[in-house]
Protein backbone atom coordinates (compact mmCIF):
# COMPACT_ATOMS: atom_id res chain seq x y z
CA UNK A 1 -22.57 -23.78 19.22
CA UNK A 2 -19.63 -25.83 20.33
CA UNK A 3 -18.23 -25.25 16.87
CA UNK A 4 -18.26 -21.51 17.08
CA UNK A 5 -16.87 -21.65 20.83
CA UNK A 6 -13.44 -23.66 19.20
CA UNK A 7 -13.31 -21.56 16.08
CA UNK A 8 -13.88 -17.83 17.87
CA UNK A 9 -10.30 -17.09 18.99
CA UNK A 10 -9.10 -18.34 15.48
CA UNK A 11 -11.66 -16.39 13.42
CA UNK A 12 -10.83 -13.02 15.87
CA UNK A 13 -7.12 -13.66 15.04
CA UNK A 14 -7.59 -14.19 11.56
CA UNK A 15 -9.71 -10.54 10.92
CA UNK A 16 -6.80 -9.05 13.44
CA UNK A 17 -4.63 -9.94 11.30
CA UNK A 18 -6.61 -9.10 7.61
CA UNK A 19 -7.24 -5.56 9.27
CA UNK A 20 -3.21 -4.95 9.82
CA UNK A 21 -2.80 -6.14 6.22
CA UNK A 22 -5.19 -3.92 4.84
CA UNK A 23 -3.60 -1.00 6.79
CA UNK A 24 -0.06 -1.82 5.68
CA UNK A 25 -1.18 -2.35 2.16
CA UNK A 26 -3.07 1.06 2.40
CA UNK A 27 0.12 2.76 3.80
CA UNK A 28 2.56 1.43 1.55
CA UNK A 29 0.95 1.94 -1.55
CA UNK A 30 -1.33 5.03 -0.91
CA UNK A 31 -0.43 7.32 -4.23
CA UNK A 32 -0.61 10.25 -2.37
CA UNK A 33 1.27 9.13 0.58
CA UNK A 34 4.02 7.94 -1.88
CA UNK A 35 4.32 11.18 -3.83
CA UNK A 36 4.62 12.99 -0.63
CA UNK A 37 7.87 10.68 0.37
CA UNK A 38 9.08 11.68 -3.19
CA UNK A 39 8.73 15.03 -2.49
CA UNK A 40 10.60 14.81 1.02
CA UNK A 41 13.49 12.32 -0.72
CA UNK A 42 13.95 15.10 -2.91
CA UNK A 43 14.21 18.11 -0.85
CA UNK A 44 16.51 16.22 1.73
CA UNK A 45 18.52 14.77 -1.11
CA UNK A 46 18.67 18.65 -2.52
CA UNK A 47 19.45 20.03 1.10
CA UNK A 48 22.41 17.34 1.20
CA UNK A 49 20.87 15.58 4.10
CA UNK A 50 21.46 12.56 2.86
CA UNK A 51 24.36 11.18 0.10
CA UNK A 52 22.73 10.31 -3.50
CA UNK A 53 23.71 6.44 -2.99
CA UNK A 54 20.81 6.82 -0.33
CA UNK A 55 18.68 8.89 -2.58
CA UNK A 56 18.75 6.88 -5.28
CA UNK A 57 18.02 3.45 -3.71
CA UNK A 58 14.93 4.98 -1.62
CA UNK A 59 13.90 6.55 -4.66
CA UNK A 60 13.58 3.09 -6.34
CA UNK A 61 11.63 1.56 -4.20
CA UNK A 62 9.41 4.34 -3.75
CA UNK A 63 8.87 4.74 -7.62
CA UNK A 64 8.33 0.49 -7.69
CA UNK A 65 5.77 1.19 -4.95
CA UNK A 66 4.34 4.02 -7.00
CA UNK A 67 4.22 1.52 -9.73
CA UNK A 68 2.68 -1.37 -7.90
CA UNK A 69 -0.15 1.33 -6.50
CA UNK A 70 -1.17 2.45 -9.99
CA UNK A 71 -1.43 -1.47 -11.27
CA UNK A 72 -3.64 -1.63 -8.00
CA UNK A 73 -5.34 1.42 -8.77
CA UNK A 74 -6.20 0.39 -12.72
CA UNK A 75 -7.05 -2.85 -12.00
CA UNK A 76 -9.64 -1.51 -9.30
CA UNK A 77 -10.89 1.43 -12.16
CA UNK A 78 -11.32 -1.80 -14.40
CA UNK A 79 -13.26 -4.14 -12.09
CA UNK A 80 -15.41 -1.40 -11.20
CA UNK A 81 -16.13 -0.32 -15.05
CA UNK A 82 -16.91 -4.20 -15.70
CA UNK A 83 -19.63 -4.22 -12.45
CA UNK A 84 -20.96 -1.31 -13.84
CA UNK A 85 -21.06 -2.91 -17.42
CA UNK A 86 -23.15 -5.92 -16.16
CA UNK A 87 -25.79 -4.23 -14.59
């Protein structure tokens, strides 16, 4: 009991903070979310909002995010197959 009294500000902290890393994580590499900023780089790159030094850098490390999210998303599709597999 005394144990769990110590621990229970730690243990709330530590699921805090696992919760904001699962919603960053789900916000930077969310496929659709990323496409969408693709789309909007575009159109203001297009529009001549901003200068294509700008475009081109954001557009790199929104197609490396792309990347990472479909490595995420395969390796997820694989895991799942291999469950499924077992059973």
């Amino acid at each position: 009991m005394l144990h769990k009294l110590v621990t229970w500000p730690f243990d709330a902290v530590i699921k805090v903070g696992e919760k904001v890393k699962e919603e960053a994580d789900k916000e930077l590499y969310d496929l659709s979310t990323i496409q969408q900023k693709l789309i909007q780089l575009q159109m203001m790159y297009e529009l001549e909002e901003i200068p294509e030094e700008v475009f081109q850098e954001q557009e790199q490390e929104l197609l490396i995010r792309y990347e990472i999210a479909k490595r995420k998303e395969m390796e997820q599709w694989e895991e799942l197959t291999k469950e499924r597999e077992e059973e």
